[in-house]
Protein backbone atom coordinates (compact mmCIF):
# COMPACT_ATOMS: atom_id res chain seq x y z
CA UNK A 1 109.00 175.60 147.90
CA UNK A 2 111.56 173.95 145.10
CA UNK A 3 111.15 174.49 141.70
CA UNK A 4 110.47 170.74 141.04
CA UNK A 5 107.92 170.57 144.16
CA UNK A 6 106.01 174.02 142.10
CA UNK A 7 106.51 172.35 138.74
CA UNK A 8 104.85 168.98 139.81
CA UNK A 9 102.13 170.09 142.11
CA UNK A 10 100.91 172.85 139.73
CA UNK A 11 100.68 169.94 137.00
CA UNK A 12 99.03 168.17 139.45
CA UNK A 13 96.31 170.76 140.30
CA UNK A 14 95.76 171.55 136.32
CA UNK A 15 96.04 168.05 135.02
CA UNK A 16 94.17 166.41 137.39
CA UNK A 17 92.04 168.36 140.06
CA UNK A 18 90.77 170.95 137.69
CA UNK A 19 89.02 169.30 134.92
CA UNK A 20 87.26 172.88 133.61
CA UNK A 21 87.15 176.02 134.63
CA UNK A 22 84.45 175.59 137.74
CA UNK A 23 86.24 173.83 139.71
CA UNK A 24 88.46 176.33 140.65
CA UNK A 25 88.40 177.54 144.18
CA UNK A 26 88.45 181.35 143.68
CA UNK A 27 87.97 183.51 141.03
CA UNK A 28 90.80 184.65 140.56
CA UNK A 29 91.45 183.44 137.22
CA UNK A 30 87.89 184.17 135.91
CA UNK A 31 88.78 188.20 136.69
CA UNK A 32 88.47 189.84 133.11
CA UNK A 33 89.94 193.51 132.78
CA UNK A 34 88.30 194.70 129.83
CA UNK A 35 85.26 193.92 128.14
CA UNK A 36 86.73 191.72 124.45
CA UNK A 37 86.10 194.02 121.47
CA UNK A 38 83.89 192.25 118.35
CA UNK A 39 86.58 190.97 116.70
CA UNK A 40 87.76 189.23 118.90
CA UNK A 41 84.49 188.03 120.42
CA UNK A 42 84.32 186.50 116.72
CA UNK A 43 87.72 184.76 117.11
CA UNK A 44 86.44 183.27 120.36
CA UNK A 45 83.17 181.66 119.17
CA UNK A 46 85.35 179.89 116.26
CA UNK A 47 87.08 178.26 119.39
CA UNK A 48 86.30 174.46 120.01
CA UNK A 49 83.99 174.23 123.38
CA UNK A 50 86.36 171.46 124.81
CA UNK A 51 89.36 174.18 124.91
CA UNK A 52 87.58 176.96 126.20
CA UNK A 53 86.33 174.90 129.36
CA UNK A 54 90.03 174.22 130.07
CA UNK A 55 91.27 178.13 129.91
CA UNK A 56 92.14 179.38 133.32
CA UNK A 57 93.10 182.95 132.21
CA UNK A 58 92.80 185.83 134.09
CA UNK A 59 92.42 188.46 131.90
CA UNK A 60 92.63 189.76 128.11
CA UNK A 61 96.03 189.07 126.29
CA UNK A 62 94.80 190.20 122.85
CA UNK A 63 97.43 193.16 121.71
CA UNK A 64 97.06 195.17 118.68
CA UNK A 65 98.11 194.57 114.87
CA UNK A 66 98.29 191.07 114.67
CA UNK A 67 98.38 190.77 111.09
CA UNK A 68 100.93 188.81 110.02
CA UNK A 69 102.93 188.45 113.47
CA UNK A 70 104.79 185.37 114.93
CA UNK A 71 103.31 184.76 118.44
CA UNK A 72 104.62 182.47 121.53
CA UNK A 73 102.26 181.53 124.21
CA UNK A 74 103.80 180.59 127.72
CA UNK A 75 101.38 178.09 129.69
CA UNK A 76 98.99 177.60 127.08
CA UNK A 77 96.93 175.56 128.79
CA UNK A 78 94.45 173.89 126.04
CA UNK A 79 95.18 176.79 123.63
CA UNK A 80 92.26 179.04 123.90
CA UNK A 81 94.23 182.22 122.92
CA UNK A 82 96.69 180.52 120.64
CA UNK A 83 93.55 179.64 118.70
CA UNK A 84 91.99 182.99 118.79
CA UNK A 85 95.44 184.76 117.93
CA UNK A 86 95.86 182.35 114.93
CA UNK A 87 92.62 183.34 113.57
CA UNK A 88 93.99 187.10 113.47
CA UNK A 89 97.24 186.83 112.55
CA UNK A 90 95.65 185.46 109.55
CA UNK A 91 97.78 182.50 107.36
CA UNK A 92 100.96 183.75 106.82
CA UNK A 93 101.14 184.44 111.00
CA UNK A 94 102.27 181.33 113.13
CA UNK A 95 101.62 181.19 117.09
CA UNK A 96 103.08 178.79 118.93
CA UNK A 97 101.73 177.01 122.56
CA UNK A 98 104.26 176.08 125.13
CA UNK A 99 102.84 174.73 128.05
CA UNK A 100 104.34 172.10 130.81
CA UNK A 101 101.18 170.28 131.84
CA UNK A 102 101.05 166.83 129.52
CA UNK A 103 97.09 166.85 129.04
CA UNK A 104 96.68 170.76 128.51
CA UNK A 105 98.92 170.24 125.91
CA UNK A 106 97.11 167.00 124.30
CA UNK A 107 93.47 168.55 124.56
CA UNK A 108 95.22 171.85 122.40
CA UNK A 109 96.82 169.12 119.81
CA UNK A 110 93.83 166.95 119.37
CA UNK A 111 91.97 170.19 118.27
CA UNK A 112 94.15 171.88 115.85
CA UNK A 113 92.81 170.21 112.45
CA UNK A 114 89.29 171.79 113.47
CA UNK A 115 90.32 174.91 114.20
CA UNK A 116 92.16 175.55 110.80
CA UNK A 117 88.95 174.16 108.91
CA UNK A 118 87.14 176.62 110.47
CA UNK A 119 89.24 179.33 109.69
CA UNK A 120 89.82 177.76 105.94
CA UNK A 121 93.56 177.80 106.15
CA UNK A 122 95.51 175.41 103.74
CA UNK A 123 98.18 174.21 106.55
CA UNK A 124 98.23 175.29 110.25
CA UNK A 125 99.69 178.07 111.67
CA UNK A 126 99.79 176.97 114.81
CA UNK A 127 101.96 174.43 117.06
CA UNK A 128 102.18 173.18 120.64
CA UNK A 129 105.17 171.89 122.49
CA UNK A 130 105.28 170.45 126.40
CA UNK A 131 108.02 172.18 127.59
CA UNK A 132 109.05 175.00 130.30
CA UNK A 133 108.43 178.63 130.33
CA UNK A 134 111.86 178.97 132.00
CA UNK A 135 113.87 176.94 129.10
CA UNK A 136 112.67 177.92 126.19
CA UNK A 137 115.70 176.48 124.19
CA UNK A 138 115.29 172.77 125.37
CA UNK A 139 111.79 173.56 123.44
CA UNK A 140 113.99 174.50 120.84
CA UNK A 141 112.45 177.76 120.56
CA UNK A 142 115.75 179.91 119.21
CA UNK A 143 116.76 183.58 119.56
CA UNK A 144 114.65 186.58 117.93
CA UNK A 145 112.05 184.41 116.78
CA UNK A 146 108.83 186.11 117.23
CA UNK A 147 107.57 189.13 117.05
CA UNK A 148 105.00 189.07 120.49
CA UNK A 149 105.11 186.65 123.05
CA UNK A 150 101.67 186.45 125.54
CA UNK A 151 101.41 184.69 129.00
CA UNK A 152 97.67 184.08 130.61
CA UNK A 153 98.11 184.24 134.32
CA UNK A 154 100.73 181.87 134.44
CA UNK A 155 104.07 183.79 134.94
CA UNK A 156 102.86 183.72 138.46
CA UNK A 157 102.92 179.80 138.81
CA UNK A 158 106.35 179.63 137.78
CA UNK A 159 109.41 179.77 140.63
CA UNK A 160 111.71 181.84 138.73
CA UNK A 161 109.65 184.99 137.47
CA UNK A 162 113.35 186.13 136.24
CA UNK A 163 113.76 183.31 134.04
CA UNK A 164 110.12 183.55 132.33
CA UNK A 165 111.15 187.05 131.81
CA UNK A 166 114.64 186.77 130.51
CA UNK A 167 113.67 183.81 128.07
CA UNK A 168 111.00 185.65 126.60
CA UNK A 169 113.44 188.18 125.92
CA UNK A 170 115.83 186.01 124.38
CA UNK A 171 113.52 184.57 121.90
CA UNK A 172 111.68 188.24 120.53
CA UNK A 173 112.79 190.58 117.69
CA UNK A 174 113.92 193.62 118.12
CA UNK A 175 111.08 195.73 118.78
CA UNK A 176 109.32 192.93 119.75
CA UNK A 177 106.75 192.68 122.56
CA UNK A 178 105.40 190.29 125.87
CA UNK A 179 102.03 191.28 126.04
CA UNK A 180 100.44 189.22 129.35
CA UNK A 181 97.61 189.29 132.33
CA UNK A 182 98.69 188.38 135.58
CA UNK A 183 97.93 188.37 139.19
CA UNK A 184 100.02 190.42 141.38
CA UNK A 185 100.35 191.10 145.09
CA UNK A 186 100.42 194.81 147.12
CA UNK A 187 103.53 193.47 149.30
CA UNK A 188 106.29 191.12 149.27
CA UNK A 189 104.40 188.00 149.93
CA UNK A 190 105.34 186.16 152.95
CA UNK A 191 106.95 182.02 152.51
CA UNK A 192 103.91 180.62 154.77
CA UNK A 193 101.43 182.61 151.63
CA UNK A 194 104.18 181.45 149.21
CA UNK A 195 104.19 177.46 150.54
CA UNK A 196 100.15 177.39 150.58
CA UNK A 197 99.66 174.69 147.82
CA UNK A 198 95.74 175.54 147.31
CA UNK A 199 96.91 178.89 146.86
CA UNK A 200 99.74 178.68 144.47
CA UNK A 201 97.55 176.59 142.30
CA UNK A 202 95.28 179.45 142.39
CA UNK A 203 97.93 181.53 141.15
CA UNK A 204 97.74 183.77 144.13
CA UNK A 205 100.43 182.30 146.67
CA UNK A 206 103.32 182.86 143.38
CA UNK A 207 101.91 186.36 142.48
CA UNK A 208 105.09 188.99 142.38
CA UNK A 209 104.69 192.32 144.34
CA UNK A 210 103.98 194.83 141.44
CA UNK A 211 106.98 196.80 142.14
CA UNK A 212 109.45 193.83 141.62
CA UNK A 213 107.81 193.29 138.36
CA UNK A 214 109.61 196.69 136.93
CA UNK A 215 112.54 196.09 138.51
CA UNK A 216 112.89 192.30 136.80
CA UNK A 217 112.04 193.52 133.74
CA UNK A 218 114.20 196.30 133.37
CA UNK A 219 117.11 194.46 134.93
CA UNK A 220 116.49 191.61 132.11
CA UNK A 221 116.41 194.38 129.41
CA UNK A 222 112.76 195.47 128.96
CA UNK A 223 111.83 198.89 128.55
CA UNK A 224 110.15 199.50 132.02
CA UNK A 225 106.38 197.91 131.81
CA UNK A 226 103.33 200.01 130.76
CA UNK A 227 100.33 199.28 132.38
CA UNK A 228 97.12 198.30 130.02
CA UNK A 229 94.35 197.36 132.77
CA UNK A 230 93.39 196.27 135.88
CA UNK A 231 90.88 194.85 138.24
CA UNK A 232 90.62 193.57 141.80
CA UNK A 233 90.64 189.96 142.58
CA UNK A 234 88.43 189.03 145.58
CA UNK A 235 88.24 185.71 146.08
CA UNK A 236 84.74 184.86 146.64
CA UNK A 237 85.95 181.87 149.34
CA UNK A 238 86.41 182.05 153.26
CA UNK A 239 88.83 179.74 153.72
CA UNK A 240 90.81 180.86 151.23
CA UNK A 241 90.25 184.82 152.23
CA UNK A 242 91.42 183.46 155.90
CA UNK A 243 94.55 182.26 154.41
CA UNK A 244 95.54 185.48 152.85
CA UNK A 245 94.53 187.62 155.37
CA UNK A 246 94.92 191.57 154.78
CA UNK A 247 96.87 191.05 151.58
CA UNK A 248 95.30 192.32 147.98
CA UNK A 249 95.83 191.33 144.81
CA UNK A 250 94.79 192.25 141.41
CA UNK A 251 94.80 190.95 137.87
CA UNK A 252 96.55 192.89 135.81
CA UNK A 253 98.24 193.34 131.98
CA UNK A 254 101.49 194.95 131.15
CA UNK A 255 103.24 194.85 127.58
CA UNK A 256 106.72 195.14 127.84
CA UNK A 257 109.08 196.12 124.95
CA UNK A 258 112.51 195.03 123.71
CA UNK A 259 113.72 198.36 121.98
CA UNK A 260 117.37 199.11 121.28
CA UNK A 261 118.79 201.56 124.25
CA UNK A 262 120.96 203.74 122.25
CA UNK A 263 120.39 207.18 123.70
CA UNK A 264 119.13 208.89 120.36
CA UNK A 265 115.04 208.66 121.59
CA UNK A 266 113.61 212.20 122.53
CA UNK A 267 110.30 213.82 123.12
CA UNK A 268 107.91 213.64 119.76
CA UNK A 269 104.57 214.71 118.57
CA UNK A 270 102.88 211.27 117.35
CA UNK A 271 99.87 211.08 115.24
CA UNK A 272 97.84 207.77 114.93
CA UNK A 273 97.36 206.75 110.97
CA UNK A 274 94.36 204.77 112.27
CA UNK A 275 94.12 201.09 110.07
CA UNK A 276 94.85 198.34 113.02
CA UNK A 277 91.89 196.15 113.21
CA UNK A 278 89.18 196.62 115.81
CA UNK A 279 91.40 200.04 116.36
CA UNK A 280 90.29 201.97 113.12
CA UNK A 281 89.70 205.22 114.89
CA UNK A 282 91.61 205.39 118.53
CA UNK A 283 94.40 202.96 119.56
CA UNK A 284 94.90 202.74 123.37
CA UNK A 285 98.72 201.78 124.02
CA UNK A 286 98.46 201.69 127.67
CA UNK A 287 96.49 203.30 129.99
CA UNK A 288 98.85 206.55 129.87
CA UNK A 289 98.76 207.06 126.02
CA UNK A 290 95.37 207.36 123.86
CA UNK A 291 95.14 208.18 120.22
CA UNK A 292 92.48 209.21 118.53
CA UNK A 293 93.37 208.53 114.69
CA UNK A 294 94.73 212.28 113.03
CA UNK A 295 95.34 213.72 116.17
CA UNK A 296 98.71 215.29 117.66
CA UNK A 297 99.81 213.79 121.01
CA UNK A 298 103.07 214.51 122.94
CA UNK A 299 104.81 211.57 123.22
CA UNK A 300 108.10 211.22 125.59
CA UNK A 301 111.44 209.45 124.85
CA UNK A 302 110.86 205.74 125.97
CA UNK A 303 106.84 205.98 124.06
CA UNK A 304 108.50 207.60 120.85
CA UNK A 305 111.19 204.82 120.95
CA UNK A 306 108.35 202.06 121.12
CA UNK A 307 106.33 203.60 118.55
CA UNK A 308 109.60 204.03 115.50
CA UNK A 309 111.07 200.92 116.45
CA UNK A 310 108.09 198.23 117.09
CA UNK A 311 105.22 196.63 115.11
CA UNK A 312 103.53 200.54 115.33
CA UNK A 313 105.58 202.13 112.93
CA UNK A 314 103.89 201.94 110.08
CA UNK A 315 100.56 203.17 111.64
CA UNK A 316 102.32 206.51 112.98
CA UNK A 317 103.62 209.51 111.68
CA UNK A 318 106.17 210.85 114.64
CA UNK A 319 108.18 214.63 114.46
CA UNK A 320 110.38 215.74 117.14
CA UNK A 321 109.25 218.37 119.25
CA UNK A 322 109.88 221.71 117.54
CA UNK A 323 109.61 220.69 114.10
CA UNK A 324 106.29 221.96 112.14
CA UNK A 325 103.67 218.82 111.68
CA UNK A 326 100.13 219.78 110.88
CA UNK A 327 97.67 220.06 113.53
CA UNK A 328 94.46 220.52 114.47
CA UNK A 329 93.02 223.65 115.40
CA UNK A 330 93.60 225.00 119.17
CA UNK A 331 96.86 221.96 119.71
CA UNK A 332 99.07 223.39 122.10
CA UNK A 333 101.98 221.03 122.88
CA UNK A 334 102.64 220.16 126.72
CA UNK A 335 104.17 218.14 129.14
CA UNK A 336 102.76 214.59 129.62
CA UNK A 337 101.46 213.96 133.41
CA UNK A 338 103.04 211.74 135.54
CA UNK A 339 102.79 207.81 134.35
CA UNK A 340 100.08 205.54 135.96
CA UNK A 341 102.20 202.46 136.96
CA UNK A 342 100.72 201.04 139.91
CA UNK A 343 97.79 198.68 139.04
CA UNK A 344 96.60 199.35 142.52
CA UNK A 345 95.66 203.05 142.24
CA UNK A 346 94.05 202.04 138.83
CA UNK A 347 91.83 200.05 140.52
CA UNK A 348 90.78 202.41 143.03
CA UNK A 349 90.61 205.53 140.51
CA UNK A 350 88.01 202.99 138.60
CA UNK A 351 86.00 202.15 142.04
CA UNK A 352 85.45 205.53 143.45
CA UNK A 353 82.91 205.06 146.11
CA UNK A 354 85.03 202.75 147.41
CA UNK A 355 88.07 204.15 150.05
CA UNK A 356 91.31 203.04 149.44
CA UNK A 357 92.19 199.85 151.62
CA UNK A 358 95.50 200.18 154.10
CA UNK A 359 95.40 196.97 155.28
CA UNK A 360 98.09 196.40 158.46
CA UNK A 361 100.51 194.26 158.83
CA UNK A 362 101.80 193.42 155.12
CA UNK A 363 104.66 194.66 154.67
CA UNK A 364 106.92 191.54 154.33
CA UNK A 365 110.38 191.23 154.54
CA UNK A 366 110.88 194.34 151.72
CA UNK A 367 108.29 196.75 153.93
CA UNK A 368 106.51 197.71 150.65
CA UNK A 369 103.35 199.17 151.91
């Protein structure tokens, strides 16, 4: 499919055919990983009822320790999370809404005065522009301007993944962070999936094989993604299931971070300060790395880097192996397990009655089963 064809028949499908949320043909961009924690379940009720029967999201893009923080949204939509995040990041935050689709965009506008008078802020701290995911600066959006950038199961619905990724780069701080849901495919996706317009719309006909994800974002200049959560997409229609065939997919969220490379990160002992909001006593970074607020935790190079040179800092105290820190009773320092990375085998360690799926003939053109 060309880009253009993509850009105007998604517009299409979210500007015109959908009007809210049920009339979506599968569900899978209803899927929510995690249950949302209180405080954000508070941000969400502030939300006007017009926006949130526009969001198409697919899971939760709410990171930690907001306060504060400059935040970019690629594909918006009508601005559910921008309006949740600018209720946390509090007055002196700003998130912006970037979204292609002409009436998303208007519907997130026409609501913006309400929104601040419900969260009593002077002036607004939030924005929306119609523009492209992929080129950022014709939004005018310049370099090292925020401090997170968020996507909603939309990276999927662009046709340059690499793009999405490398502008989002462009425009955070160092140490900065793209926190996003998406959907993503167990194989390489073959062009008849890829060319289904019902399908693409539904953001599963665009969705990247997992693997390619690390490889794009390392190759862009990401640390290599960390896996927050998953959960399996079924799609709850038969002509749509007949379509896909024996291919899976799952909604999942990654953060990736932009951290200087300079070869002086090494193994640490971390201990959580505790403090973030709706985190006060444990603070889960990914679904590797858990910490329970006091506590010692081994920590390896590329987590250590993360947690000195990001947004975290303050709310750590980190020592390099070897050197005294104060413990609790019976620590015993040891190596970390091998990383979770596949979004796949999350889902299946989380659904344990159910066996593991090896579906046949899906391994595309890049034999990735």
């Amino acid at each position: 499919m060309a880009a253009e064809r993509i850009y105007t028949e998604v517009q299409d499908y979210y500007g015109k055919e959908l009007k809210k949320k049920e009339d979506l043909k599968t569900n899978a961009c209803c899927t929510v990983a995690r249950p949302l924690p209180t405080f954000a379940r508070e941000a969400l009720q502030c939300v006007h009822e017009e926006v949130s029967a526009k969001y198409y999201g697919c899971g939760l893009v709410i990171p930690e320790c907001l306060e504060d923080c400059w935040i970019l949204d690629l594909g918006c939509g009508s601005g559910r999370d921008c309006y949740m995040l600018s209720k946390m990041v509090g007055e002196n935050g700003h998130v912006t809404g970037v979204d292609m689709t002409e009436s998303q965009v208007e519907v997130a506008k026409k609501h913006i005065d309400y929104h601040m008078n419900k969260f009593g802020y002077r002036k607004p701290n939030v924005n929306f522009i119609q523009g492209y995911m992929e080129k950022l600066g014709e939004a005018g959006l310049k370099d090292e301007s925020y401090n997170l950038v968020i996507s909603n199961c939309v990276v999927n619905l662009s046709p340059d993944k690499r793009a999405v990724l490398h502008e989002a780069y462009r425009v955070l701080k160092a140490g900065g962070e793209m926190y996003f849901s998406d959907v993503y495919a167990n194989c390489d996706l073959p062009q008849e999936t890829r060319n289904h317009k019902v399908l693409w719309g539904e953001c599963l006909g665009g969705a990247l094989w997992w693997k390619d994800l690390y490889k794009i974002a390392e190759e862009v200049g990401f640390l290599p993604p960390r896996l927050v959560a998953a959960s399996r997409i079924t799609l709850a229609n038969k002509e749509l299931e007949n379509a896909v065939g024996d291919f899976q997919f799952v909604s999942a969220t990654f953060r990736l971070f932009k951290i200087p490379k300079d070869g002086s990160a090494q193994w640490c002992e971390a201990i959580y300060k505790g403090g973030i909001a709706g985190h006060e006593k444990e603070l889960e970074l990914d679904i590797n790395y858990r910490f329970k607020q006091g506590e010692v935790v081994d920590v390896d190079e590329e987590t250590a880097a993360i947690l000195q040179n990001s947004r975290f800092s303050r709310k750590f105290l980190i020592h390099p192996v070897g050197q005294k820190v104060s413990s609790p009773e019976g620590y015993i320092p040891g190596k970390q397990k091998e990383k979770l990375r596949d979004p796949f085998k999350l889902v299946e360690q989380m659904e344990p009655n159910v066996p593991a799926q090896n579906p046949s003939g899906c391994c595309g053109a890049k034999a990735c089963c």
